[in-house]
Protein backbone atom coordinates (compact mmCIF):
# COMPACT_ATOMS: atom_id res chain seq x y z
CA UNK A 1 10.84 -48.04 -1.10
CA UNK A 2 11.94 -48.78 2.66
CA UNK A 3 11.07 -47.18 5.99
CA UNK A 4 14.29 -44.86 5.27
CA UNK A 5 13.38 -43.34 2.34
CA UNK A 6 9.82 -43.03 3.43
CA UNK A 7 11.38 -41.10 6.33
CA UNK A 8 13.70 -38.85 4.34
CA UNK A 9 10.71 -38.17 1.48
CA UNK A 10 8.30 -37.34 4.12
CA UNK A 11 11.25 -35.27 6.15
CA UNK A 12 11.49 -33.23 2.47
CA UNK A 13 7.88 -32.48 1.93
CA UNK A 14 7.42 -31.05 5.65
CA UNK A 15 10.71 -28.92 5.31
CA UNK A 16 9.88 -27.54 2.31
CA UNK A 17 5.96 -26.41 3.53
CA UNK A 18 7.73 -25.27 6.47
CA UNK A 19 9.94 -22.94 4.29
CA UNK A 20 6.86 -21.65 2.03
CA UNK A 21 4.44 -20.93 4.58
CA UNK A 22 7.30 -18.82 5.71
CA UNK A 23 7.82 -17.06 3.04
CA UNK A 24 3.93 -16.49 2.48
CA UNK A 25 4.23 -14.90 6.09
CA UNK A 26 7.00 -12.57 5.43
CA UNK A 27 5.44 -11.38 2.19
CA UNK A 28 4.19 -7.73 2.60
CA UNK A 29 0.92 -6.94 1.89
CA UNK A 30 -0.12 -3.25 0.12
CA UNK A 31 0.06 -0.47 2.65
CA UNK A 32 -1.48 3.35 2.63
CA UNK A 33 1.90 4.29 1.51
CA UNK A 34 1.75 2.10 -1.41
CA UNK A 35 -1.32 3.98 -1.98
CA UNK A 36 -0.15 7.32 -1.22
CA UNK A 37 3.27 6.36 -3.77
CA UNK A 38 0.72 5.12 -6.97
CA UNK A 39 -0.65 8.39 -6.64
CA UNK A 40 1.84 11.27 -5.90
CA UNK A 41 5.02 9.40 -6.69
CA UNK A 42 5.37 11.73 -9.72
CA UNK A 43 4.43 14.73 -8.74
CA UNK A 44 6.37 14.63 -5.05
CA UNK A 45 9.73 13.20 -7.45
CA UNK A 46 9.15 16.36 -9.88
CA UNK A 47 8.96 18.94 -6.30
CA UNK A 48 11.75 17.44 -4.51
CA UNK A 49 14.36 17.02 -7.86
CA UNK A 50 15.01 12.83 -6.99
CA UNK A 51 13.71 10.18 -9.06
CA UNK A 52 10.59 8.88 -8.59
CA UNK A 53 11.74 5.46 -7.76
CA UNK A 54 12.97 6.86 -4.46
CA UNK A 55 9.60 8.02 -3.17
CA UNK A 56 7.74 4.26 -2.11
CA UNK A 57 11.24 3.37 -0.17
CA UNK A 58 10.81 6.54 1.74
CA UNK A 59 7.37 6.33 2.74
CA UNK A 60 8.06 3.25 4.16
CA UNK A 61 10.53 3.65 6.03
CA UNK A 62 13.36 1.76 3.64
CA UNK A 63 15.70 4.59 3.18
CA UNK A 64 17.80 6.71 5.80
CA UNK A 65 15.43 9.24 6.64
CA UNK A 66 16.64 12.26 4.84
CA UNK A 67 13.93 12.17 1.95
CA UNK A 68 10.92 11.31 4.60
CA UNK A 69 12.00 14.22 6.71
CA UNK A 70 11.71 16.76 2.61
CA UNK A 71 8.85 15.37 1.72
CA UNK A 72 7.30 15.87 5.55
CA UNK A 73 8.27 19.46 4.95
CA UNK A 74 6.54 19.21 1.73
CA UNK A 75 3.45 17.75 2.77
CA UNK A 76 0.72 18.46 5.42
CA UNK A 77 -1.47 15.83 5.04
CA UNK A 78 -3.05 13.41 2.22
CA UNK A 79 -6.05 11.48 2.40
CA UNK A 80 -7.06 8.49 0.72
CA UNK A 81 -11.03 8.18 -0.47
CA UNK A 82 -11.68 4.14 -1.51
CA UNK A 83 -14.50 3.39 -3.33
CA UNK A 84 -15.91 0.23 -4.57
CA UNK A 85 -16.14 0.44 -8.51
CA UNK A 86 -20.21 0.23 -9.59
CA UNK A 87 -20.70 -2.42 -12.19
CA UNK A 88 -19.98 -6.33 -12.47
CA UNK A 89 -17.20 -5.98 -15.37
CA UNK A 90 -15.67 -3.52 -12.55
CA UNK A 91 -16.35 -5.06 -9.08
CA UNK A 92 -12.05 -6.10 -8.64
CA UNK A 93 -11.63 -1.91 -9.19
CA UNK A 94 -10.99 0.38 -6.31
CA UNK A 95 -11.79 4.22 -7.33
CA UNK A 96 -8.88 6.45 -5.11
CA UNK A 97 -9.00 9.67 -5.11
CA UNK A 98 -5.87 11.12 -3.13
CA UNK A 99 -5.80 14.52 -2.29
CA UNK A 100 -2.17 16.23 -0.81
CA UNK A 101 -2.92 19.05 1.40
CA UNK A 102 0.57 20.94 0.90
CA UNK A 103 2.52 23.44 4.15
CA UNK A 104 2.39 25.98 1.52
CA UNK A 105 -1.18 25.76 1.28
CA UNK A 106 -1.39 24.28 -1.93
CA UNK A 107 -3.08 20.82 -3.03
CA UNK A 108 -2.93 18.33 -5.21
CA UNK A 109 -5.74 15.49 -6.42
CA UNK A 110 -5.02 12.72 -7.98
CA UNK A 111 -8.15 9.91 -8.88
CA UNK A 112 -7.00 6.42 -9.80
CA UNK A 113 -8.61 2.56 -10.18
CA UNK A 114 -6.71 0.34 -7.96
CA UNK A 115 -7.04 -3.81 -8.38
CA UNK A 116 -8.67 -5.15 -5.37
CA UNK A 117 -5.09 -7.07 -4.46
CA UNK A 118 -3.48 -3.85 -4.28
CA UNK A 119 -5.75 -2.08 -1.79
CA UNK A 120 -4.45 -2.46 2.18
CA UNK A 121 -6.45 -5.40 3.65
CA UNK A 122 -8.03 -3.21 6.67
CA UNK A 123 -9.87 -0.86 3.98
CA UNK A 124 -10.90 -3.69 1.92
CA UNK A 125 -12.42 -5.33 4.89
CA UNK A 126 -14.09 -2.16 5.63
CA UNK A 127 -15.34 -1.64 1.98
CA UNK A 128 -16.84 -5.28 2.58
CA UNK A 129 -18.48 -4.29 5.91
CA UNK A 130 -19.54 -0.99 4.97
CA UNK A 131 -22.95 -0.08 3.42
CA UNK A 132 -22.08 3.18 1.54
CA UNK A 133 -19.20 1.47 -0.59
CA UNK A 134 -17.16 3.91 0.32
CA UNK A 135 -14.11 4.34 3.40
CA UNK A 136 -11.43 7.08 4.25
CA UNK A 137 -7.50 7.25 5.71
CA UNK A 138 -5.36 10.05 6.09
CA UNK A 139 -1.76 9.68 6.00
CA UNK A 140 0.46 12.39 7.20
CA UNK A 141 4.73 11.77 6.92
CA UNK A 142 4.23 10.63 10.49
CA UNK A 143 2.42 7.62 9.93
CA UNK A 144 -1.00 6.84 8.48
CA UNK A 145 -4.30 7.46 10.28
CA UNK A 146 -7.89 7.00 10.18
CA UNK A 147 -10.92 9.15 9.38
């Protein structure tokens, strides 16, 4: 092979590590309202008469507005208890429970296992840090919080 195509091979590799680092970068990684959406997709679809698959696009922010501003009506606050699963068959399980404090007064509670990939990288670095096993965040339609 000469110099040239040495050149132009190399030239290849870098562009295309260039281009997936990139897109590694850009990729989004699971947020408290992918949490809050696994658990009270259904039930906030069923109250508000859209289709589920609407919810997740609202809570973050991927939709005009209209449904965030319903379901911030709807909802007062929810918050998100993560739990390390006990048990070595179980260790890549989150236990969730998600509880939706409602204007009306009402609530709703929803418990769920969650892979490890799909928990928010802030509460699974807390869940490693913590001694209890155990960490809390409330989200409210204005953005998410801590406990």
């Amino acid at each position: 092979m000469s110099g040239l195509a040495w050149a132009a091979l190399a030239t290849g590799v870098v562009g295309l590590g260039v281009f997936l680092v990139r897109r590694l970068a850009a990729r989004r990684g699971p947020t408290l309202e992918d949490v809050v959406a696994d658990g009270l997709a259904d039930v906030w679809a069923h109250r508000l008469a859209v289709p589920r698959d609407h919810i997740r696009p609202a809570l973050s922010g991927d939709d005009d507005g209209s449904l965030r501003d319903r379901i911030g009506d709807l909802v007062g606050k929810v918050s998100c208890t993560f739990r390390q699963a006990q048990g070595v068959e179980r260790r890549h399980l989150v236990e969730v429970v998600v509880r939706c404090d409602y204007r009306d007064g009402g609530s709703e509670q929803v418990m769920m296992r969650v892979p490890w990939r799909r928990v928010p990288s802030a509460v699974r670095a807390e869940l490693l840090r913590a001694r209890t096993g155990e960490t809390a965040r409330i989200w409210t339609p204005a953005g998410p919080g801590l406990v």
